[in-house]
N, C-alpha and C. Protein backbone atom coordinates (compact mmCIF):
# COMPACT_ATOMS: atom_id res chain seq x y z
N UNK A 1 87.90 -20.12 34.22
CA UNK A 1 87.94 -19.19 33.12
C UNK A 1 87.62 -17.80 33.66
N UNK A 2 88.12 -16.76 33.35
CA UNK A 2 87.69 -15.28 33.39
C UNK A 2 88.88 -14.62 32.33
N UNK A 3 88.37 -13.33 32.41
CA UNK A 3 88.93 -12.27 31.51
C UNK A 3 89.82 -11.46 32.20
N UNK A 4 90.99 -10.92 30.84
CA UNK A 4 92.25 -10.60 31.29
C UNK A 4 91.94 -9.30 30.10
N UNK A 5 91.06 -8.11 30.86
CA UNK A 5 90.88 -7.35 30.71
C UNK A 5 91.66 -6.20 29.54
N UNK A 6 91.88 -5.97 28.21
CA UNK A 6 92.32 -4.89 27.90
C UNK A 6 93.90 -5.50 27.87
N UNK A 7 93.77 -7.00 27.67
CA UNK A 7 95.56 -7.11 27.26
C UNK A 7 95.68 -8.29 26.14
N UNK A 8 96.46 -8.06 25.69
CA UNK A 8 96.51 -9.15 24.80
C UNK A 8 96.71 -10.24 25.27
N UNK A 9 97.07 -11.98 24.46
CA UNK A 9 97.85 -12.90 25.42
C UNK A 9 98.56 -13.04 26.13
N UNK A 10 99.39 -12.40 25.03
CA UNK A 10 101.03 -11.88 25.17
C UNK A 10 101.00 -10.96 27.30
N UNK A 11 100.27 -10.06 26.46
CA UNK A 11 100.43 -8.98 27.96
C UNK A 11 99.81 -9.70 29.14
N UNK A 12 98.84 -10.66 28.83
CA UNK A 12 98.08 -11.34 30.22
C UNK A 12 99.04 -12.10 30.81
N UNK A 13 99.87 -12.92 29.94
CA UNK A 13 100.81 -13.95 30.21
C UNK A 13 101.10 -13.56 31.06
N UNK A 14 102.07 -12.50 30.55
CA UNK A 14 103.17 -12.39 31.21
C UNK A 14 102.71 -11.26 32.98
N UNK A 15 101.39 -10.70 32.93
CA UNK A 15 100.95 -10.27 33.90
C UNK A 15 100.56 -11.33 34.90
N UNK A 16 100.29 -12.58 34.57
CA UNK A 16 100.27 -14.15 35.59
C UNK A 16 101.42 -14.67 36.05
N UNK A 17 102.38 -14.47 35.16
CA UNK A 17 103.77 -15.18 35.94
C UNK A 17 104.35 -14.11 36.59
N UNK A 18 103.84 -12.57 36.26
CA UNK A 18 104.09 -11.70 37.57
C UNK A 18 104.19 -12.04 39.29
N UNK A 19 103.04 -12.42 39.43
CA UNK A 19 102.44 -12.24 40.17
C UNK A 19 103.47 -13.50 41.54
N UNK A 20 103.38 -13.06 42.61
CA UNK A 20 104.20 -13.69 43.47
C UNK A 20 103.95 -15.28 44.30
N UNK A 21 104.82 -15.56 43.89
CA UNK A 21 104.46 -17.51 43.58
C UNK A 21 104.81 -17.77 42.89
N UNK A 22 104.31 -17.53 41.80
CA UNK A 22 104.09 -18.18 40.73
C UNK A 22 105.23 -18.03 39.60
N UNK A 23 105.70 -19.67 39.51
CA UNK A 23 106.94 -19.54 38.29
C UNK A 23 106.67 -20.09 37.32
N UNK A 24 106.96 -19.51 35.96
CA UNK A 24 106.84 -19.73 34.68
C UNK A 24 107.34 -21.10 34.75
N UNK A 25 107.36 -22.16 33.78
CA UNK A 25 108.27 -23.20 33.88
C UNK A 25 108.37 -23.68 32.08
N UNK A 26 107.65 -22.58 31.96
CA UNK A 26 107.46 -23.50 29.92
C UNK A 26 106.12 -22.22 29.55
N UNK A 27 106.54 -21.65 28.23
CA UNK A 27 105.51 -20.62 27.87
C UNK A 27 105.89 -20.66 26.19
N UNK A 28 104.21 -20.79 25.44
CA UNK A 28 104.73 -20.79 23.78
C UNK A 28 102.95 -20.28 23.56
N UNK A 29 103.62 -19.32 22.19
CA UNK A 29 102.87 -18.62 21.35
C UNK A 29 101.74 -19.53 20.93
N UNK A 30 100.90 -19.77 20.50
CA UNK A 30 99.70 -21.00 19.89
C UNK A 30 99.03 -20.36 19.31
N UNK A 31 98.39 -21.32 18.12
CA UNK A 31 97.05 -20.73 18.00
C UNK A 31 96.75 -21.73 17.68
N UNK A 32 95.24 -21.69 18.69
CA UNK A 32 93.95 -22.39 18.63
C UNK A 32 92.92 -22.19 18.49
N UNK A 33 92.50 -23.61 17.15
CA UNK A 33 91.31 -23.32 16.48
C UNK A 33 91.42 -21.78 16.10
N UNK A 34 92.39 -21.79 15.30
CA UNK A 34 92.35 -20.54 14.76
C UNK A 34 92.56 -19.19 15.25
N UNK A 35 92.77 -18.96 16.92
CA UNK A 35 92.59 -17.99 18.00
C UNK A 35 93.65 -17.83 18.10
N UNK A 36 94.52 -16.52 18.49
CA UNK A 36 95.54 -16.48 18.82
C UNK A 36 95.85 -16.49 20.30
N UNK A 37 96.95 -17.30 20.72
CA UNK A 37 97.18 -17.47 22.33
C UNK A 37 98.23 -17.44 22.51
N UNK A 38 98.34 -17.93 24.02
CA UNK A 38 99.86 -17.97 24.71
C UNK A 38 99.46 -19.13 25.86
N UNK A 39 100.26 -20.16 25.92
CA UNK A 39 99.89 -21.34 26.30
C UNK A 39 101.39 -21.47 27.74
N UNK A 40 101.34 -21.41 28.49
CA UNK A 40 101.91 -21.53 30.01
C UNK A 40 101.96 -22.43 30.55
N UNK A 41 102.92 -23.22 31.26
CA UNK A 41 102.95 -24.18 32.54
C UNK A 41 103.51 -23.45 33.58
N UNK A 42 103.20 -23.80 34.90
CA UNK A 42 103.49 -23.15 36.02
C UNK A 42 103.65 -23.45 37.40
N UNK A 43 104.20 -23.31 38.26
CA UNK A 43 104.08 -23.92 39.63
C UNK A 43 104.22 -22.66 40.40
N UNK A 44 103.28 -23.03 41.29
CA UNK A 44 103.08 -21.79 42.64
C UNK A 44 103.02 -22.47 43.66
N UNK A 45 103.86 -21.60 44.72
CA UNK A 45 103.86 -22.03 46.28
C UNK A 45 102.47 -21.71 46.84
N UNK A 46 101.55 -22.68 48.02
CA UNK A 46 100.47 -21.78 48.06
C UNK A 46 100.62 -22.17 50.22
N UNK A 47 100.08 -21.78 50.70
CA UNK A 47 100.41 -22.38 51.88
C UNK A 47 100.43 -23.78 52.19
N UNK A 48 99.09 -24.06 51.08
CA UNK A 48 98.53 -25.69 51.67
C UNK A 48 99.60 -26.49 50.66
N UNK A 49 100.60 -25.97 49.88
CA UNK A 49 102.08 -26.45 48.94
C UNK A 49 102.35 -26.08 47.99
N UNK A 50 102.75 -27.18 46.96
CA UNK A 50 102.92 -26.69 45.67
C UNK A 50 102.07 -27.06 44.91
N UNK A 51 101.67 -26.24 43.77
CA UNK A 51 100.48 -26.43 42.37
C UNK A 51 101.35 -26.12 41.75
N UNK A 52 100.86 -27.16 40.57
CA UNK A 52 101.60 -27.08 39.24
C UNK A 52 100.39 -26.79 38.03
N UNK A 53 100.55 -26.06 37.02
CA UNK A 53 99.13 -26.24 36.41
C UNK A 53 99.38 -25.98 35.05
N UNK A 54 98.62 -25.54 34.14
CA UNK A 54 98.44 -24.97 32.40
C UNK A 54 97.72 -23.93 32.38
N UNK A 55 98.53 -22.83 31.60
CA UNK A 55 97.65 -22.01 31.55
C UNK A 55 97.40 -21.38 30.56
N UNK A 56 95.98 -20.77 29.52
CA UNK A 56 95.95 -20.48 28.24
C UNK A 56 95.77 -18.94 28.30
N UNK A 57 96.15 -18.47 27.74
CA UNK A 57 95.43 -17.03 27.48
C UNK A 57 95.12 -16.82 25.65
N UNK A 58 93.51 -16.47 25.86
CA UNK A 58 93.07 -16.74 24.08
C UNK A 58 92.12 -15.17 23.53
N UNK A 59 92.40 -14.98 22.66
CA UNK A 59 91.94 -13.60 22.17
C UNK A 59 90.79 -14.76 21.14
N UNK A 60 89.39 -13.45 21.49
CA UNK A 60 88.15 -13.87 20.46
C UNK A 60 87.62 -12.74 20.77
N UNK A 61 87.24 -12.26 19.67
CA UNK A 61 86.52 -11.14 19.57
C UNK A 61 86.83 -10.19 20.36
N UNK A 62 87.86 -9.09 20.31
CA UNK A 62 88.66 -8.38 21.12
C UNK A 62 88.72 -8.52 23.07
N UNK A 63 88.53 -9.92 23.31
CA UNK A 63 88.09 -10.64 24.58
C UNK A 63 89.42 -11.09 25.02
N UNK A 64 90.35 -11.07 25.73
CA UNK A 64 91.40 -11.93 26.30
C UNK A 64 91.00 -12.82 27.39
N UNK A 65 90.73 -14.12 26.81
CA UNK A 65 90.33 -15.23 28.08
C UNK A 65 91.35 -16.38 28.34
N UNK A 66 91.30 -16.12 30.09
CA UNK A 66 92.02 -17.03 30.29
C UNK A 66 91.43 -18.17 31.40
N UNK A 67 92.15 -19.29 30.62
CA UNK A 67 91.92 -20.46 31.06
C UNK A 67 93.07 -21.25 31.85
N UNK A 68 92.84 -22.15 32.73
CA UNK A 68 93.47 -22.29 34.32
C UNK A 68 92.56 -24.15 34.62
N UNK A 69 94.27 -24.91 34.47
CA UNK A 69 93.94 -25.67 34.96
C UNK A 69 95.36 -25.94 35.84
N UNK A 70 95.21 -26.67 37.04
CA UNK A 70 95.96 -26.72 38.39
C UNK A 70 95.60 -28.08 39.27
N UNK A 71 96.63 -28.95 40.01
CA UNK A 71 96.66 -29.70 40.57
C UNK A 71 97.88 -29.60 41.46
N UNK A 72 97.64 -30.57 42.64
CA UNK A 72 99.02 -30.69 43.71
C UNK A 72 100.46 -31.17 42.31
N UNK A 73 101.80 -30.86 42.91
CA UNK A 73 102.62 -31.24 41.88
C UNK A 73 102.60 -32.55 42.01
N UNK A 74 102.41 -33.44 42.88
CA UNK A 74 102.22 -34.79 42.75
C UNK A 74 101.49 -35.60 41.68
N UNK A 75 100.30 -35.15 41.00
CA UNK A 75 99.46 -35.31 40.18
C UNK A 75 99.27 -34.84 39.19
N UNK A 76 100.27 -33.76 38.82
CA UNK A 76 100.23 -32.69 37.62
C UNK A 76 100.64 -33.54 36.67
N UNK A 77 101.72 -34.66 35.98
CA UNK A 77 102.01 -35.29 35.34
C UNK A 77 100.92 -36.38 34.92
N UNK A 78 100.08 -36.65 35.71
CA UNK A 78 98.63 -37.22 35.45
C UNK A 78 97.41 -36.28 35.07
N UNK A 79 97.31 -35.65 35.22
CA UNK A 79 96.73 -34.67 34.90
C UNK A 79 96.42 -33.92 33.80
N UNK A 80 98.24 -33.42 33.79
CA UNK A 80 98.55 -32.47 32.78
C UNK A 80 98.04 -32.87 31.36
N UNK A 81 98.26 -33.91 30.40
CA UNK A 81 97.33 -34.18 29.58
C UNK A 81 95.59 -33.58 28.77
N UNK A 82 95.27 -34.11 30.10
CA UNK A 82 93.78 -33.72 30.60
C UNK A 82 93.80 -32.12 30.40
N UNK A 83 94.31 -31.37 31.06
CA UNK A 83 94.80 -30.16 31.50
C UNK A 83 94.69 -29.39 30.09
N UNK A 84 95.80 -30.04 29.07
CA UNK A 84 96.12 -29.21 27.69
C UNK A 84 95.07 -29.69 26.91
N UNK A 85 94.49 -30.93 26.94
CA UNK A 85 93.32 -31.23 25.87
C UNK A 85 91.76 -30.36 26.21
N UNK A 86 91.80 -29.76 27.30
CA UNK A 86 90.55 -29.18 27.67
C UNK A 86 91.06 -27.74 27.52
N UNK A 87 92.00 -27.39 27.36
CA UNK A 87 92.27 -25.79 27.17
C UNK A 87 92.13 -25.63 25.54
N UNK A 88 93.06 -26.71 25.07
CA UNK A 88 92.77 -26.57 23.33
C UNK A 88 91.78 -26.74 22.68
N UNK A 89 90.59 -26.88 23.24
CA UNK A 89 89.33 -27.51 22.87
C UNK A 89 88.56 -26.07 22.91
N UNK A 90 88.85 -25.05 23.41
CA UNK A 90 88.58 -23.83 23.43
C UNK A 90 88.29 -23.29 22.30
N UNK A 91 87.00 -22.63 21.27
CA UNK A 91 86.66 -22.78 20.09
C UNK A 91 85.39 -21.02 19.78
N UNK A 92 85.38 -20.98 18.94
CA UNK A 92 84.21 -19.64 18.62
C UNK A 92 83.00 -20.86 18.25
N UNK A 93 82.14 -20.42 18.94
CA UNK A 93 80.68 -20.93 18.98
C UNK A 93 80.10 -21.03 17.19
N UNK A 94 79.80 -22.15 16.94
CA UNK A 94 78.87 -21.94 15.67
C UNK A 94 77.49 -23.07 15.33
N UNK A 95 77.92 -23.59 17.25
CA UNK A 95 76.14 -24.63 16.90
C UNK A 95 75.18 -24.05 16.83
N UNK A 96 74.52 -24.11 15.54
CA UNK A 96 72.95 -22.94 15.97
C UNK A 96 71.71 -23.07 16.96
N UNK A 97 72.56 -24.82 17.34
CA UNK A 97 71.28 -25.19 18.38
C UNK A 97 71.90 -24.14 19.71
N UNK A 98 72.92 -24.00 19.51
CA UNK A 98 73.13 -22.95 21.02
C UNK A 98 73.35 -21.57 20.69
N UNK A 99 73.75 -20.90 19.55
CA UNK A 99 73.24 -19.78 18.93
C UNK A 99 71.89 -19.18 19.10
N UNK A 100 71.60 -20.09 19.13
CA UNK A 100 69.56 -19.63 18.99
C UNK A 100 69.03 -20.07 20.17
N UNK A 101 69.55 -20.15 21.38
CA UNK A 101 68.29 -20.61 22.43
C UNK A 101 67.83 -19.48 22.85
N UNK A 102 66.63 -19.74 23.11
CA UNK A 102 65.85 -19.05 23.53
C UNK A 102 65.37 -19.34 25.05
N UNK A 103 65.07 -18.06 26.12
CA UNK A 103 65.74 -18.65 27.13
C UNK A 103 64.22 -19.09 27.94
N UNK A 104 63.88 -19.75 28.54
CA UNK A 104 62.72 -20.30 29.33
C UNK A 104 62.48 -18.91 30.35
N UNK A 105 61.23 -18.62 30.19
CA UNK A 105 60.85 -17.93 30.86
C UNK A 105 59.57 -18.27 31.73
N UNK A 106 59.15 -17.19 32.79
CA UNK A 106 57.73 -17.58 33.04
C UNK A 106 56.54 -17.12 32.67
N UNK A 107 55.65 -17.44 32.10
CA UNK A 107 54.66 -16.23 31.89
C UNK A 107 53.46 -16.83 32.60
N UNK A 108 52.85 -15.38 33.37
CA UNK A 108 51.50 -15.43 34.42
C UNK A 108 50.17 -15.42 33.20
N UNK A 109 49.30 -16.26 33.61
CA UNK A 109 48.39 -16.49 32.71
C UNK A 109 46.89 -16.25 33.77
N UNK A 110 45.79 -15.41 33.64
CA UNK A 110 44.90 -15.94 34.12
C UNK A 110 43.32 -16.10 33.43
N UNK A 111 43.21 -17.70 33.90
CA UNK A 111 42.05 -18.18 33.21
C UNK A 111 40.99 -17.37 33.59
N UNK A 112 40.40 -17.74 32.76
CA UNK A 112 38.85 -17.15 32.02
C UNK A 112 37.92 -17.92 33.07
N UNK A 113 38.27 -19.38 33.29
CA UNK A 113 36.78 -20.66 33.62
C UNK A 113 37.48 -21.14 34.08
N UNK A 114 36.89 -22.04 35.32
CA UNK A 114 37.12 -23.22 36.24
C UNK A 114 37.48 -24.27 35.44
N UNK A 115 38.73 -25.22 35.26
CA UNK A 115 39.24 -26.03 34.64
C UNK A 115 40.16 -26.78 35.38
N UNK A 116 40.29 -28.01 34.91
CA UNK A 116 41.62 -29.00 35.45
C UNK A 116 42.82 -28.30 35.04
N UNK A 117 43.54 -28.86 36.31
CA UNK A 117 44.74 -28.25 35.70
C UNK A 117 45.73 -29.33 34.49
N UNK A 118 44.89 -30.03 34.11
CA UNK A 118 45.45 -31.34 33.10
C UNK A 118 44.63 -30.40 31.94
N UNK A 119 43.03 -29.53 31.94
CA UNK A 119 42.64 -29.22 30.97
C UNK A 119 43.76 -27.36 30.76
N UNK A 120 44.04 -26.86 31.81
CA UNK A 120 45.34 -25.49 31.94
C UNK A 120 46.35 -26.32 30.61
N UNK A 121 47.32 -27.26 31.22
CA UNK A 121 48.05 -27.58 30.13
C UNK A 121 47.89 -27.75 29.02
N UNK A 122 47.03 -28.36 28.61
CA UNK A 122 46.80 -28.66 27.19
C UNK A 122 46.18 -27.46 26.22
N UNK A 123 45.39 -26.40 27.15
CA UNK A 123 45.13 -25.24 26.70
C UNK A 123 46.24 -23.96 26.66
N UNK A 124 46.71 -24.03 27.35
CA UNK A 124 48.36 -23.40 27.62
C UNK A 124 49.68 -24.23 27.62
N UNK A 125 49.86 -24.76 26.68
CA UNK A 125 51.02 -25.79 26.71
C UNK A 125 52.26 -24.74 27.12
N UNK A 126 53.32 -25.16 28.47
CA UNK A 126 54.26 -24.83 28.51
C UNK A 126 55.24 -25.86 28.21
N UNK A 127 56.56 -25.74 28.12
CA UNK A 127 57.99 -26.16 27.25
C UNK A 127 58.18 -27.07 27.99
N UNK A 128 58.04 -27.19 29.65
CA UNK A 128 58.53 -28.30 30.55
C UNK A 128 57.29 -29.89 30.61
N UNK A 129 57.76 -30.10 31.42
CA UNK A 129 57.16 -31.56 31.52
C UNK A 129 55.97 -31.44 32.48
N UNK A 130 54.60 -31.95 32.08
CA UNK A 130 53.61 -31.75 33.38
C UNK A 130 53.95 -31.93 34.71
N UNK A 131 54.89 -32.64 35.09
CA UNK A 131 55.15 -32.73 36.60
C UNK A 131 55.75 -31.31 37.23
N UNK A 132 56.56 -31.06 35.78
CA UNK A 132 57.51 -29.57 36.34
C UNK A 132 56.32 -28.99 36.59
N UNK A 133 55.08 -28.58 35.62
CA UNK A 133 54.80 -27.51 35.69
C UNK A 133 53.36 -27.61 37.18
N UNK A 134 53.09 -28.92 37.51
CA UNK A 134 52.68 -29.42 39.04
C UNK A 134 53.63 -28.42 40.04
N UNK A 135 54.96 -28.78 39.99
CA UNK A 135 55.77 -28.57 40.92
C UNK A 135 56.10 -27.09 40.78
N UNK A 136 55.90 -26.09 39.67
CA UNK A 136 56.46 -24.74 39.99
C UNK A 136 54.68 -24.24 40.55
N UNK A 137 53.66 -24.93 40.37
CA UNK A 137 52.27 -23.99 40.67
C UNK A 137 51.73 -24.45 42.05
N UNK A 138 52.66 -25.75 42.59
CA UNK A 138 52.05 -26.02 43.99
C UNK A 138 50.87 -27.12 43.68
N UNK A 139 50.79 -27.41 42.79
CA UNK A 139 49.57 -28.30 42.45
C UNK A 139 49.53 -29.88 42.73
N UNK A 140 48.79 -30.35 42.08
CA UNK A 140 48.60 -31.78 42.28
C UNK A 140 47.54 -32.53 41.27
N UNK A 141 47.89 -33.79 40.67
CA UNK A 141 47.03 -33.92 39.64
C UNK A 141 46.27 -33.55 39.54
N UNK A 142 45.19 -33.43 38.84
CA UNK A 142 43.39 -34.06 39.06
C UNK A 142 43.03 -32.29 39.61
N UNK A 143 43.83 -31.17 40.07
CA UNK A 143 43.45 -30.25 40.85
C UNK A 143 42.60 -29.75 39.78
N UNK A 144 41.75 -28.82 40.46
CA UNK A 144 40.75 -28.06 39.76
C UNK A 144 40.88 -26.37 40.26
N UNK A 145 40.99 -25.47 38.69
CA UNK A 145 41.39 -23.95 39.17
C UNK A 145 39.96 -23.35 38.95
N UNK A 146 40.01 -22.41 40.05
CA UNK A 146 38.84 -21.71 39.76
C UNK A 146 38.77 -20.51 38.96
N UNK A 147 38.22 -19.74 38.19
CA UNK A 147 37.96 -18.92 37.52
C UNK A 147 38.80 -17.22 37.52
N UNK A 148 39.73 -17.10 37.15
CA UNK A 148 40.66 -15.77 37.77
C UNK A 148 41.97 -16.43 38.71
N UNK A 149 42.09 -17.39 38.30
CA UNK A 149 43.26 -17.88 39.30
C UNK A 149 44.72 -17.41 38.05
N UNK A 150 46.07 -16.81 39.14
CA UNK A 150 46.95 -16.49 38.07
C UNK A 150 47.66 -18.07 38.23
N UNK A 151 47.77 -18.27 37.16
CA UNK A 151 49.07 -19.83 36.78
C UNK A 151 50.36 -19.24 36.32
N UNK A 152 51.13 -20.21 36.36
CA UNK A 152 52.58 -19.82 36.16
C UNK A 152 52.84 -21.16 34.77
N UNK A 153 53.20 -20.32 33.74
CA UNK A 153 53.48 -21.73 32.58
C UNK A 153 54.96 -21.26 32.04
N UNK A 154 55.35 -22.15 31.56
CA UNK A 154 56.55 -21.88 31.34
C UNK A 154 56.78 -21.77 29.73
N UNK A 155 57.54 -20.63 29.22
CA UNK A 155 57.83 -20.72 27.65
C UNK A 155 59.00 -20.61 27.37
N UNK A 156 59.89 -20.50 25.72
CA UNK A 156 60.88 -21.06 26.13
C UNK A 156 61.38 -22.08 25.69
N UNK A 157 62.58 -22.93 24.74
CA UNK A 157 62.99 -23.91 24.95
C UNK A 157 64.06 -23.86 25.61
N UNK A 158 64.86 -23.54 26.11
CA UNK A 158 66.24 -23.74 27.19
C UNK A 158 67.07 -23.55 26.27
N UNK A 159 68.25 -24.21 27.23
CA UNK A 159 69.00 -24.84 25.90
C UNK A 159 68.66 -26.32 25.49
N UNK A 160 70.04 -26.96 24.73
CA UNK A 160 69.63 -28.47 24.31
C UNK A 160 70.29 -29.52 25.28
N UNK A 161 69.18 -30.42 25.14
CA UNK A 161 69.72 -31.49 26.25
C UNK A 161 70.18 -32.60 25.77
């Protein structure tokens, strides 16, 4: 995937089958999920042979993106399928679980008092799992911090898993 800068479908299209190699072999107007596109098949000479592939170009939000899938021509007929069901699947975002993440960060904390670092977590709960947060501070169970030590905790939910 990348962007086809400042052109419409229409104009990206036809700026890809420009380009030297590469022959059109089948090109139609679409719209997906509502988006307006231009949907391409293609074969290019490349040294290491021939590629045959699909190619989408999709307007969202004054964005022209294009999408690129490609295989040896031997395998393109197996493929190709695969190829058009993962380009049409191309969609405007509206899960709010991925709308709304919030991104994990680190934040430096330093204690007050000598404490476990099992009593650090539970007093500073970070988002990851106690082992993660062992493994980003260098630690080891049972360790004990001394008084002014900086910790690293993590906040943050990611995305969803």
């Amino acid at each position: 995937m990348s962007l086809a800068v400042g052109m419409t479908p229409a104009e990206a299209a036809e700026e890809f089958f420009r380009q030297d190699g590469v022959r059109r072999t089948g090109s139609a107007d679409r719209t997906i999920n509502g988006l307006s596109a231009v949907m391409g098949s293609f074969r290019a000479t490349t040294r290491g042979g021939t590629l045959e592939g699909l190619v989408l170009f999709i307007r969202h939000d004054e964005l022209t993106y294009q999408l690129i899938g490609y295989t040896t021509s031997s395998r393109f007929g197996q493929y190709s399928p695969e190829f058009e069901h993962s380009l049409e699947s191309f969609a405007r975002l509206t899960d709010s679980r991925l709308l709304n993440v919030e991104p994990k960060r680190i934040d430096i904390v330093e204690i007050q008092e000598s404490m476990s670092v099992e009593t650090f977590n539970e007093r500073f709960p970070s988002t990851v799992e106690f082992n993660e947060l062992l493994l980003l501070n260098g630690w080891t169970a049972g360790q004990r911090l001394e008084a002014g030590t900086l910790v690293k905790r993590v906040t943050g939910t990611g995305g969803p898993r």
